[in-house]
N, C-alpha and C. Protein backbone atom coordinates (compact mmCIF):
# COMPACT_ATOMS: atom_id res chain seq x y z
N UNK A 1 11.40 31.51 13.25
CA UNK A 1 10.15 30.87 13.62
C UNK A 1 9.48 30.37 12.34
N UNK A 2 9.08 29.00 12.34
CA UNK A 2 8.16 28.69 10.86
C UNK A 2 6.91 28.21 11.40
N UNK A 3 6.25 28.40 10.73
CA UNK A 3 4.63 28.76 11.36
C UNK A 3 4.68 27.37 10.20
N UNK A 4 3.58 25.91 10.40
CA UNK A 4 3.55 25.44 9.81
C UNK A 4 1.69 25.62 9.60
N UNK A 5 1.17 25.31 8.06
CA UNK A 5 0.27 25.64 7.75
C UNK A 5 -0.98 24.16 7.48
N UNK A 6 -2.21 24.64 7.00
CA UNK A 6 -2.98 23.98 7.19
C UNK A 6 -2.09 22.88 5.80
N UNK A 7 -2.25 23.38 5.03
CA UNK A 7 -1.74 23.06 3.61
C UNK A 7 -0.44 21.68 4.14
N UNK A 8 0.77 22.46 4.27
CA UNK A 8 1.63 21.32 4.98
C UNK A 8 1.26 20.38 5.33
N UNK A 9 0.04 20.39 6.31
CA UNK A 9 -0.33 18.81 7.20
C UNK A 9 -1.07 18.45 6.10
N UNK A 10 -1.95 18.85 5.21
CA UNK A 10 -3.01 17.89 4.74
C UNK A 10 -1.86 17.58 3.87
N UNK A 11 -0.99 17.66 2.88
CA UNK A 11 0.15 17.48 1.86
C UNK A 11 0.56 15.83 2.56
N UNK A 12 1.21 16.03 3.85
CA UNK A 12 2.04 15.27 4.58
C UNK A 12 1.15 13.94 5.12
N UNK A 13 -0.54 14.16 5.36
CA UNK A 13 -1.35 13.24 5.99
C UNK A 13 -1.70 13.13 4.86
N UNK A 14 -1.36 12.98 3.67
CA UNK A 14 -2.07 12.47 2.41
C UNK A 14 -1.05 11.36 1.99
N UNK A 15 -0.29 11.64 2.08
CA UNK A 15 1.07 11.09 1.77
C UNK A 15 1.23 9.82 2.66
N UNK A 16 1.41 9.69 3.92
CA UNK A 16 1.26 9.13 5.08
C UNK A 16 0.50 9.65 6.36
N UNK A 17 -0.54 8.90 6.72
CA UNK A 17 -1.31 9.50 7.59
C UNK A 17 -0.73 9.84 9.17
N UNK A 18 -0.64 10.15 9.77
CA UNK A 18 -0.62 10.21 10.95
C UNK A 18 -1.09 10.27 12.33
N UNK A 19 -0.74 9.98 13.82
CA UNK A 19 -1.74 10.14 14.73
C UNK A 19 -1.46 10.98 15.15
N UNK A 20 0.13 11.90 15.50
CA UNK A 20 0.65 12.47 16.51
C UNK A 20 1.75 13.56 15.68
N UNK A 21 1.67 14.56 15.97
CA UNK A 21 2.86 15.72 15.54
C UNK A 21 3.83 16.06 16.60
N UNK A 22 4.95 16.14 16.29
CA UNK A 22 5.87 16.52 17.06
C UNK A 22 6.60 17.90 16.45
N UNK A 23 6.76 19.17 17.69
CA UNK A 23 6.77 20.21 16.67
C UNK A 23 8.33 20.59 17.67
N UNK A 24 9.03 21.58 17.45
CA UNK A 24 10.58 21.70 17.37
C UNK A 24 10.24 23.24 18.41
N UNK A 25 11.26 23.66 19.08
CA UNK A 25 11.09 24.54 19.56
C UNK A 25 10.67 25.76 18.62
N UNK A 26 11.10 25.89 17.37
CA UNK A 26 10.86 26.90 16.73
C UNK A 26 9.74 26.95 15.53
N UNK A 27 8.73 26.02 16.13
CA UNK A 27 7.99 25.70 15.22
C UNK A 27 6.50 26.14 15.95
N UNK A 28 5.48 26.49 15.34
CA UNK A 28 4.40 27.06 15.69
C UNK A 28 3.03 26.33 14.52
N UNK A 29 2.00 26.29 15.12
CA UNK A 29 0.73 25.71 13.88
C UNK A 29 0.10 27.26 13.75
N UNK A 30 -0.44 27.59 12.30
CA UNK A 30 -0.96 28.26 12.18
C UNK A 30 -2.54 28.30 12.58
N UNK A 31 -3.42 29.02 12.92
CA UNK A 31 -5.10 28.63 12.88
C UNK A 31 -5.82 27.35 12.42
N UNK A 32 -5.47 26.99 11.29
CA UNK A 32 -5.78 26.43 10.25
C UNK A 32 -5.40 24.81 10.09
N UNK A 33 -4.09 24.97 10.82
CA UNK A 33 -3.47 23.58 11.00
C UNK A 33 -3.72 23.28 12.44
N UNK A 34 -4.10 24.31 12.99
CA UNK A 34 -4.36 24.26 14.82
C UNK A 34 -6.23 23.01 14.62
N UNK A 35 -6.82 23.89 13.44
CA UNK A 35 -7.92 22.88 13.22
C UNK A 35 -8.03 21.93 12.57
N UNK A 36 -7.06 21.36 12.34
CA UNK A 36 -6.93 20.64 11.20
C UNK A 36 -6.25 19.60 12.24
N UNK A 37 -5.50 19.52 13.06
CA UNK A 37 -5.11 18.68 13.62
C UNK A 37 -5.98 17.91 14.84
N UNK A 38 -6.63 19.55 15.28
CA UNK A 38 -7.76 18.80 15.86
C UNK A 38 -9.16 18.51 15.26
N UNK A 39 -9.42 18.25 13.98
CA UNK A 39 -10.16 17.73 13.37
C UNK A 39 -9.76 15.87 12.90
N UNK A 40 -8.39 16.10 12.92
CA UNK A 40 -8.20 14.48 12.80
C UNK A 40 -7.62 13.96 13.91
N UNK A 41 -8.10 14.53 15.37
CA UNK A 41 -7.31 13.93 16.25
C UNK A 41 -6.17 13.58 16.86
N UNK A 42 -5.30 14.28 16.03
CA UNK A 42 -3.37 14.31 15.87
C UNK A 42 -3.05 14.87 17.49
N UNK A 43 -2.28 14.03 18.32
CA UNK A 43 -1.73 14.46 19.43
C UNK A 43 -0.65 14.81 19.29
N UNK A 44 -0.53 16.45 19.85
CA UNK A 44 0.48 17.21 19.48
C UNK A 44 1.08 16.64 21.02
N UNK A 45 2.95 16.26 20.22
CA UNK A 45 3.21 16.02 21.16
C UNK A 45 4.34 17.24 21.93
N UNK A 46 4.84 17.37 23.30
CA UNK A 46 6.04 18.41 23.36
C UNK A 46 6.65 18.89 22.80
N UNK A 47 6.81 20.40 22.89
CA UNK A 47 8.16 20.86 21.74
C UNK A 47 9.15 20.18 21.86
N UNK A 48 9.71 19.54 21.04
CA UNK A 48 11.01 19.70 21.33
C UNK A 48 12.40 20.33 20.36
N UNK A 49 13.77 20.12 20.83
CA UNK A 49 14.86 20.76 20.15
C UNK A 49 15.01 20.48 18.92
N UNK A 50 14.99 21.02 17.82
CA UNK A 50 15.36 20.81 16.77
C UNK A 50 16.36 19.75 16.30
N UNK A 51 17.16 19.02 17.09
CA UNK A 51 17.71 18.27 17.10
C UNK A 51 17.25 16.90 17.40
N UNK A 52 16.50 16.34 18.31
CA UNK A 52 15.54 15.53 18.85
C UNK A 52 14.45 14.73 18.09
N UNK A 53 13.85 16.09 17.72
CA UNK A 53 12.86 15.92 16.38
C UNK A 53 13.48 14.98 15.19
N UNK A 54 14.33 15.72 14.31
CA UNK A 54 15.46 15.25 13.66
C UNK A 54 15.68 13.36 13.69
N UNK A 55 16.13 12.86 14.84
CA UNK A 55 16.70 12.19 15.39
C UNK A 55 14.82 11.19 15.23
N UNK A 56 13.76 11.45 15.86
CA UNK A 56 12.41 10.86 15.81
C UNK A 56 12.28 10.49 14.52
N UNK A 57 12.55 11.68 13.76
CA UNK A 57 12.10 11.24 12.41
C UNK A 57 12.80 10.25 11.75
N UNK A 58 14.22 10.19 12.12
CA UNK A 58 14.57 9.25 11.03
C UNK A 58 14.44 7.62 11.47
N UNK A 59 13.99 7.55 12.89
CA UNK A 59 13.64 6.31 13.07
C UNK A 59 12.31 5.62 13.00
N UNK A 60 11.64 6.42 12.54
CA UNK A 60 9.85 6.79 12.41
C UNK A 60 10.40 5.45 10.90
N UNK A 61 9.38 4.35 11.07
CA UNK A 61 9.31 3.69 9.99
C UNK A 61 7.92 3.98 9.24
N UNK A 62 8.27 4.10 7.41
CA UNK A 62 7.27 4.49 6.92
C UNK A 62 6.51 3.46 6.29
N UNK A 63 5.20 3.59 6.59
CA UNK A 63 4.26 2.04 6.68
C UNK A 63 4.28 2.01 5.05
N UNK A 64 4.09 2.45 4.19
CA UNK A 64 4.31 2.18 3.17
C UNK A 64 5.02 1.40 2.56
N UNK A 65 6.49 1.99 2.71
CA UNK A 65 7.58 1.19 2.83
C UNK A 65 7.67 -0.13 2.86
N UNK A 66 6.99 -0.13 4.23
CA UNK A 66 6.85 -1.53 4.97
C UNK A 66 6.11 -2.25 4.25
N UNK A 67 5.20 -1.84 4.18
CA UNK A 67 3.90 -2.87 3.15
C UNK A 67 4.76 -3.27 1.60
N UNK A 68 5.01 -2.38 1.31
CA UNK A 68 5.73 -2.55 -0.45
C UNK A 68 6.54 -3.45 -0.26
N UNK A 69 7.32 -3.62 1.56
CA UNK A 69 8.73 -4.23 1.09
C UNK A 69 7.95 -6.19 1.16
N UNK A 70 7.04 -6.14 2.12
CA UNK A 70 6.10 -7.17 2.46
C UNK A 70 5.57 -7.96 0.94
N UNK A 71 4.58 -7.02 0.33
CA UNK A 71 3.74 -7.34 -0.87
C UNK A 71 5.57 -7.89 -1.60
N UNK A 72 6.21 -7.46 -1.52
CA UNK A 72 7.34 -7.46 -3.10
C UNK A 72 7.81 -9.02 -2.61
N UNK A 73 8.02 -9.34 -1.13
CA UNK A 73 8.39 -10.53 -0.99
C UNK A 73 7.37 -11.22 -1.08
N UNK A 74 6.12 -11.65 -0.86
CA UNK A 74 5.11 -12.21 -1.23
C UNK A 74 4.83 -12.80 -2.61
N UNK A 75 5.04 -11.74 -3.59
CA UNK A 75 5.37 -11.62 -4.84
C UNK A 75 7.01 -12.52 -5.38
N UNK A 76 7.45 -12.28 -5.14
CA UNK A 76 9.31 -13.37 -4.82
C UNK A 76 8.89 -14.70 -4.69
N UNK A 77 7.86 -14.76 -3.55
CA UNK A 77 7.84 -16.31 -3.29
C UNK A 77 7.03 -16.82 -4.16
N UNK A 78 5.97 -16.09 -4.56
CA UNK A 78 4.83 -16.57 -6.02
C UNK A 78 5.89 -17.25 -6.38
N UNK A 79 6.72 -16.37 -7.24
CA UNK A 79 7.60 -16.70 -8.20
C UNK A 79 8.53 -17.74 -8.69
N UNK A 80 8.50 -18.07 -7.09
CA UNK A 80 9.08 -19.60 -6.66
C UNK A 80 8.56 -21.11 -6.73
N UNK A 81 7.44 -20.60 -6.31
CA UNK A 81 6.18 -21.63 -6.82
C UNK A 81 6.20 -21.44 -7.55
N UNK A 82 5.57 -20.42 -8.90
CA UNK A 82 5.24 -20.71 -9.93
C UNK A 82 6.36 -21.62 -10.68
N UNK A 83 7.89 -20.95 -10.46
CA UNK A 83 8.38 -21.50 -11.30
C UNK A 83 8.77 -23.19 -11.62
N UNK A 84 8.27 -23.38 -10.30
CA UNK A 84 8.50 -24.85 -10.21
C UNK A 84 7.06 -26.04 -11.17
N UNK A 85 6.39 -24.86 -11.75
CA UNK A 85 5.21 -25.41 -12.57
C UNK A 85 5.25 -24.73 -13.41
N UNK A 86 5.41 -23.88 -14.11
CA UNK A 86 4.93 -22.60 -15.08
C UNK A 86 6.05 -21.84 -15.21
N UNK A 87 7.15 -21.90 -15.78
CA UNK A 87 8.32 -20.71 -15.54
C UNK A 87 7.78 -19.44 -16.35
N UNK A 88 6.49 -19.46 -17.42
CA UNK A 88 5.96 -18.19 -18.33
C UNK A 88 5.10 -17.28 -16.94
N UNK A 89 4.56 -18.41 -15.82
CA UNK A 89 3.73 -17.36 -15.16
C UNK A 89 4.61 -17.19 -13.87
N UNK A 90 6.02 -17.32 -13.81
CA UNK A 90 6.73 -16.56 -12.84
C UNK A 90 6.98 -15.60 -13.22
N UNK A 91 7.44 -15.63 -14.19
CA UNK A 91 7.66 -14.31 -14.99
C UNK A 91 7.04 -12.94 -15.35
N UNK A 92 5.93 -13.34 -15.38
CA UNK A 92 4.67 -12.88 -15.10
C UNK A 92 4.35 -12.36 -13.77
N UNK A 93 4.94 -13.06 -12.73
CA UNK A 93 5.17 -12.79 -11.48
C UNK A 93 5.56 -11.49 -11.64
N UNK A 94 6.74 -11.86 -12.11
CA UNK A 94 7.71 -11.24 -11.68
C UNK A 94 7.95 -9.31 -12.17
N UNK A 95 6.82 -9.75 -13.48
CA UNK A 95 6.64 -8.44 -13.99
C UNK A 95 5.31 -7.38 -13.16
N UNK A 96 4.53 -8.53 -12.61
CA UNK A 96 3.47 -7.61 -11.63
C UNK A 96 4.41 -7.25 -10.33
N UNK A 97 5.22 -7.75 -10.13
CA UNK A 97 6.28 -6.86 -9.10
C UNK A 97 6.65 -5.86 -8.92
N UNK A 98 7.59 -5.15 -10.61
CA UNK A 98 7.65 -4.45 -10.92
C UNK A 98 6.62 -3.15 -11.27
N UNK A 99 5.72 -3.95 -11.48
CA UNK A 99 4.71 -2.46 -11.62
C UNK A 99 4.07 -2.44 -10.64
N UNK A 100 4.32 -3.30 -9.63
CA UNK A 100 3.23 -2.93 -7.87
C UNK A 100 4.10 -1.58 -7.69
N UNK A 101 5.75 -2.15 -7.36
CA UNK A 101 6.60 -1.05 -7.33
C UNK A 101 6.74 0.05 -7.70
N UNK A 102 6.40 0.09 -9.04
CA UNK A 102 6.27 1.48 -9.98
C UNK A 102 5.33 2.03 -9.49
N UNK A 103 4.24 1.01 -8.67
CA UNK A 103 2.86 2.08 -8.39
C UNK A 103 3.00 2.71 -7.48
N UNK A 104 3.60 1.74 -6.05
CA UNK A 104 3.69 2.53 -4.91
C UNK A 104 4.48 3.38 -4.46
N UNK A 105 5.79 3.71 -5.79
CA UNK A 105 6.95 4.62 -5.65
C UNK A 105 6.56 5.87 -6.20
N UNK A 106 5.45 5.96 -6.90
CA UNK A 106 5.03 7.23 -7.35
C UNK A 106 4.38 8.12 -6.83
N UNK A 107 4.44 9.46 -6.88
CA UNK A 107 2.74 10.44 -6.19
C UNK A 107 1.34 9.40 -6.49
N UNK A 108 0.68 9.29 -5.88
CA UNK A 108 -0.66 8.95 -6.17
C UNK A 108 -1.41 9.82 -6.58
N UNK A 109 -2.67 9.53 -7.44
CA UNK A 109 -3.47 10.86 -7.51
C UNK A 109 -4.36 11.00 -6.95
N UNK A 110 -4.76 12.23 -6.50
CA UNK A 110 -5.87 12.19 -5.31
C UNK A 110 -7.69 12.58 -5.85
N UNK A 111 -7.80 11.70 -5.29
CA UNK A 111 -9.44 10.86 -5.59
C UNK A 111 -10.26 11.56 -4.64
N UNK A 112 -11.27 11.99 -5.56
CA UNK A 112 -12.85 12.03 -3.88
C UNK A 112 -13.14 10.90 -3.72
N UNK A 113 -14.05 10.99 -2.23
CA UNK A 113 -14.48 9.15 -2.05
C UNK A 113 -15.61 9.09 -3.02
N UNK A 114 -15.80 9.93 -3.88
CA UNK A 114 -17.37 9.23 -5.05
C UNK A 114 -16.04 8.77 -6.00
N UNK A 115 -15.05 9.02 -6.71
CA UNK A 115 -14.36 8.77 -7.19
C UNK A 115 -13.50 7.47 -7.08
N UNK A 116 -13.74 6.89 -5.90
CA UNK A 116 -12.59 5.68 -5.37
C UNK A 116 -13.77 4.38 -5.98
N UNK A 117 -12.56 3.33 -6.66
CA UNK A 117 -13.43 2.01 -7.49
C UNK A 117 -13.19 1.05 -6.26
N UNK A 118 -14.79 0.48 -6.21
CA UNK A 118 -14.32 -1.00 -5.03
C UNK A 118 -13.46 -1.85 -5.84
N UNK A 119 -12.63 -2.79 -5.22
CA UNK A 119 -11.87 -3.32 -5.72
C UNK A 119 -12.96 -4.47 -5.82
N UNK A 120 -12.53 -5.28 -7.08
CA UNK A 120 -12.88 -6.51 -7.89
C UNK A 120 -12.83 -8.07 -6.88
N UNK A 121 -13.53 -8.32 -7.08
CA UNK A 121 -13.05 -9.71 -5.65
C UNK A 121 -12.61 -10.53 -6.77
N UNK A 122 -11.60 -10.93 -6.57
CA UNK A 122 -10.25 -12.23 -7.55
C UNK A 122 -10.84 -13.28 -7.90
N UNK A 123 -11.04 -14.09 -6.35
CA UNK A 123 -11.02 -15.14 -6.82
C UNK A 123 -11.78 -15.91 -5.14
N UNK A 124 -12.47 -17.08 -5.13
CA UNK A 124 -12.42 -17.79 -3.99
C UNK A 124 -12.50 -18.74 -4.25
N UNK A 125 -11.46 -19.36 -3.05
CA UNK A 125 -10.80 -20.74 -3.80
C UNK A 125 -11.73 -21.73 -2.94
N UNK A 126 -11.88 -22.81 -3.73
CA UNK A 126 -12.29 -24.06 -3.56
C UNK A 126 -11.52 -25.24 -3.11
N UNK A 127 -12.12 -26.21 -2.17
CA UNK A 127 -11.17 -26.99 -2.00
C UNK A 127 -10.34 -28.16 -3.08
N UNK A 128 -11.31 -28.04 -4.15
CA UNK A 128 -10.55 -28.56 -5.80
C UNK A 128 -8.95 -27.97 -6.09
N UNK A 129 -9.25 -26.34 -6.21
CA UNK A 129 -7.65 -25.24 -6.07
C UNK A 129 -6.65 -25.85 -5.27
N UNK A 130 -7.76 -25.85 -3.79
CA UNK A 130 -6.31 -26.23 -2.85
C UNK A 130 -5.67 -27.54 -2.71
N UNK A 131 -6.33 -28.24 -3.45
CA UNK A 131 -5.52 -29.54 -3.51
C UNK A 131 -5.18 -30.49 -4.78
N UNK A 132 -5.11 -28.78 -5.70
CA UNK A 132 -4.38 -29.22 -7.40
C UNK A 132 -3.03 -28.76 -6.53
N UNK A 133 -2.53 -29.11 -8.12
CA UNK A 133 -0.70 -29.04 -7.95
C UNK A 133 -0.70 -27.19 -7.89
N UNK A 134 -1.22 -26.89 -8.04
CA UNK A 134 -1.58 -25.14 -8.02
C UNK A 134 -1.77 -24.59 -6.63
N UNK A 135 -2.08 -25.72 -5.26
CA UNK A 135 -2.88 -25.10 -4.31
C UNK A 135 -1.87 -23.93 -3.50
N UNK A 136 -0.65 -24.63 -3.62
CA UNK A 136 0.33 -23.78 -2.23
C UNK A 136 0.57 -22.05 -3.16
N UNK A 137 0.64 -22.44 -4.39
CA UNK A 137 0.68 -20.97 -5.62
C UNK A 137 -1.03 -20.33 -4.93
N UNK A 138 -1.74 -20.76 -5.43
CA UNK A 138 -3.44 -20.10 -4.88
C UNK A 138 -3.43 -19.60 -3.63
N UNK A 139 -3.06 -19.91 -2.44
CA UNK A 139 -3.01 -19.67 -1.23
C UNK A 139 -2.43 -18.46 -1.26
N UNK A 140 -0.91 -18.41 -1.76
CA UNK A 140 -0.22 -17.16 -1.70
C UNK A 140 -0.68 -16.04 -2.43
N UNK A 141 -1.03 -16.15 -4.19
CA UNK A 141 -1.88 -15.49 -4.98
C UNK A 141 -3.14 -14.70 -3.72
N UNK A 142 -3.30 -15.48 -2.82
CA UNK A 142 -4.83 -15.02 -2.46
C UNK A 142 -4.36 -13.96 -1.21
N UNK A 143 -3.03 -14.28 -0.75
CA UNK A 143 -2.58 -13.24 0.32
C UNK A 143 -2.60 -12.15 -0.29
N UNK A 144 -1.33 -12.45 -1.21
CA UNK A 144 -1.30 -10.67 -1.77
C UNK A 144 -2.60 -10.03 -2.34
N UNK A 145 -3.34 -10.56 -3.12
CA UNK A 145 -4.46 -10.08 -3.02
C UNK A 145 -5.12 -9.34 -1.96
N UNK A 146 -5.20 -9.98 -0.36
CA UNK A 146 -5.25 -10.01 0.57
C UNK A 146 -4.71 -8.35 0.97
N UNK A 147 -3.53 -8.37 0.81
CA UNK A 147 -2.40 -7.36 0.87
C UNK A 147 -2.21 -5.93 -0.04
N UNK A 148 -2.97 -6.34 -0.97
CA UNK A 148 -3.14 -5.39 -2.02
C UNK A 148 -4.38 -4.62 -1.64
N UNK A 149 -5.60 -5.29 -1.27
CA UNK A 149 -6.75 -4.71 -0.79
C UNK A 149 -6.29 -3.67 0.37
N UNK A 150 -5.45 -4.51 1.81
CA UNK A 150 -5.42 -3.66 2.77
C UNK A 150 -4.23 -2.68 2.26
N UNK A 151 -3.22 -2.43 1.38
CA UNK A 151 -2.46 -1.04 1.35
C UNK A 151 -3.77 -0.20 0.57
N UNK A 152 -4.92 -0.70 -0.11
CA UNK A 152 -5.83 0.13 -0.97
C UNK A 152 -6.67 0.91 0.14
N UNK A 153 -6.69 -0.15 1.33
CA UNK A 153 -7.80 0.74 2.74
C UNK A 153 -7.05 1.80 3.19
N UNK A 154 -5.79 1.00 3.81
CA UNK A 154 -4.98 2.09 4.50
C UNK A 154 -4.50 3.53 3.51
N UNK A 155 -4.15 3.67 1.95
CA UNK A 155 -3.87 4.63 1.27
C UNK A 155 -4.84 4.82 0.19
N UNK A 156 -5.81 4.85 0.56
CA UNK A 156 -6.83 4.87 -0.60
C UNK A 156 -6.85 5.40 -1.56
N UNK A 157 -5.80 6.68 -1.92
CA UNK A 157 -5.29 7.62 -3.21
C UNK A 157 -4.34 5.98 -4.27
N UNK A 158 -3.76 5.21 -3.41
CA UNK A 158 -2.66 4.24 -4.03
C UNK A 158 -4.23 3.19 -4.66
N UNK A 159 -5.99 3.48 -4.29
CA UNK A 159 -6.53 2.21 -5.09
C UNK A 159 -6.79 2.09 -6.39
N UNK A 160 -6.61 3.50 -7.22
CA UNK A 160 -7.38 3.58 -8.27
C UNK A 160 -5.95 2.18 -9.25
N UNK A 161 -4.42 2.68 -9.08
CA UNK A 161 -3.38 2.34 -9.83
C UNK A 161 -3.56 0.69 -9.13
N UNK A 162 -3.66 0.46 -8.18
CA UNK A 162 -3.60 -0.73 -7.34
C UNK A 162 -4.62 -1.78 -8.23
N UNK A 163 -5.67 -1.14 -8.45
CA UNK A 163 -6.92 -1.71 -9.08
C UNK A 163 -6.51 -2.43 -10.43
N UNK A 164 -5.15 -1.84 -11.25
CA UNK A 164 -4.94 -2.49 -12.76
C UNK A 164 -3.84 -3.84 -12.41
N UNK A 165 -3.45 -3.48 -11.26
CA UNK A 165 -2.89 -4.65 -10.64
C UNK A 165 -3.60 -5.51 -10.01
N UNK A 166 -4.48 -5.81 -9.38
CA UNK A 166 -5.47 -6.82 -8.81
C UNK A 166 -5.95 -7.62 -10.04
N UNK A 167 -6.14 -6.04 -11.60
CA UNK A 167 -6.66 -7.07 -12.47
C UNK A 167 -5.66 -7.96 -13.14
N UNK A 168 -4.65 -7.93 -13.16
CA UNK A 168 -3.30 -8.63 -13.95
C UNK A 168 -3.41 -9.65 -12.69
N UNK A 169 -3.57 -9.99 -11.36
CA UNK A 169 -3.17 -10.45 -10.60
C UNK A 169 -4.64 -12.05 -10.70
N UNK A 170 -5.89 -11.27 -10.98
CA UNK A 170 -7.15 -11.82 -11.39
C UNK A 170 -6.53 -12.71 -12.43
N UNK A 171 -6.51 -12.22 -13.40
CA UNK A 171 -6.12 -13.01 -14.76
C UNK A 171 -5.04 -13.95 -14.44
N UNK A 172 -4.19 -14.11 -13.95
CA UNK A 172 -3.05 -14.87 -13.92
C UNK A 172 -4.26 -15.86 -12.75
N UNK A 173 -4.95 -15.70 -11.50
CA UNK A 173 -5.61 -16.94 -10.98
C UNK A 173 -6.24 -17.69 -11.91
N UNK A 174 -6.88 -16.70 -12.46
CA UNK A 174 -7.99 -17.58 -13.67
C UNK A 174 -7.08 -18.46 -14.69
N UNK A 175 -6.21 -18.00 -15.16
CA UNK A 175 -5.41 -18.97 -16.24
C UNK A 175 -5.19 -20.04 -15.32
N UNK A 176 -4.62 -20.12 -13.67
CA UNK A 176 -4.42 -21.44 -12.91
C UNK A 176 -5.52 -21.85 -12.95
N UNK A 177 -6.67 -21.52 -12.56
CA UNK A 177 -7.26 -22.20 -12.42
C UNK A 177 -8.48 -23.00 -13.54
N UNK A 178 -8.22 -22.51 -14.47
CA UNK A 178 -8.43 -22.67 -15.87
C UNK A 178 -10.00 -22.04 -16.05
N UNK A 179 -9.98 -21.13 -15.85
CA UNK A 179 -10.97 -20.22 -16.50
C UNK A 179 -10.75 -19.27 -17.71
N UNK A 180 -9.69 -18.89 -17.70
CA UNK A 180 -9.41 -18.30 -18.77
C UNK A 180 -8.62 -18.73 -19.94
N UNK A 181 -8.55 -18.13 -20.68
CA UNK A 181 -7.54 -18.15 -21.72
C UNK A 181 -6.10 -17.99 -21.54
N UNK A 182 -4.63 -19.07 -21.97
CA UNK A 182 -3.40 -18.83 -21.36
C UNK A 182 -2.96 -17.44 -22.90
């Protein structure tokens, strides 16, 4: 019999949140996780066989995942545009890719909400942007942005690291759009 604990769920809903637990015939909540689940609303669903469970989980897609695999192609297609104007700021692309990746493959560290930074607003584009040779690059720039904000809502431990990326992501609009320094 494994008694699962308060500790376990908050570990596991930090990590990826959840709505619903599914517990195994030989599985039991302790007090603690009994309140804890009904403090966040988690619908416990039927025991079932240890085998079953098993079988749920590995088809359970993890939204994370999903988002990273989303943002990384988003990021790909920058890259495509850019390079067809700028091959220094695909590259550039191509290196904020890599460290979105590095960010969202790691533990996050966990933040109080006095501790969590609003994120920086980028950029808003003008209809000048959208109809330089830059506009179809700006549009996309402004998704992931877009995209970067909502994995920061949905995992809010992933905003503090997310935040040095929005600013690399800032700087590269501003050089298009010539505010800054190349």
């Amino acid at each position: 019999m494994h008694f699962i604990t308060e500790r376990e769920l908050q570990t596991t809903f930090r990590r990826e949140p959840f709505t619903q637990l599914i517990l195994t015939e030989t599985e039991r909540l302790t007090p603690g996780a009994k309140q804890f689940v009904q403090d966040k609303r988690i619908e416990l669903k039927p025991i079932l066989k240890a085998e079953e469970k098993e079988a749920v989980v590995e088809t359970k897609v993890d939204t994370l995942t999903a988002y990273q695999e989303i943002l990384s192609a988003e990021l790909f297609e920058a890259v495509v545009l850019a390079k067809k104007k700028q091959l220094i700021l695909g590259q550039k692309l191509l290196l904020l890719e890599k460290k979105m990746v590095a960010v969202l493959s790691t533990e996050p560290e966990s933040l109080e909400p006095s501790e969590r930074q609003a994120e920086p607003t980028v950029f808003h584009l003008e209809p000048i942007h959208l109809f330089s040779e830059h506009g179809q690059l700006l549009i996309k720039l402004k998704k992931i942005y877009g995209l970067i904000c909502l994995i920061s809502a949905v995992y809010p431990t992933y905003s503090r690291p997310l935040s040095t990326v929005i600013q690399e992501l800032s700087h590269l609009v501003k050089q298009l759009v010539g505010d800054a320094d190349e």
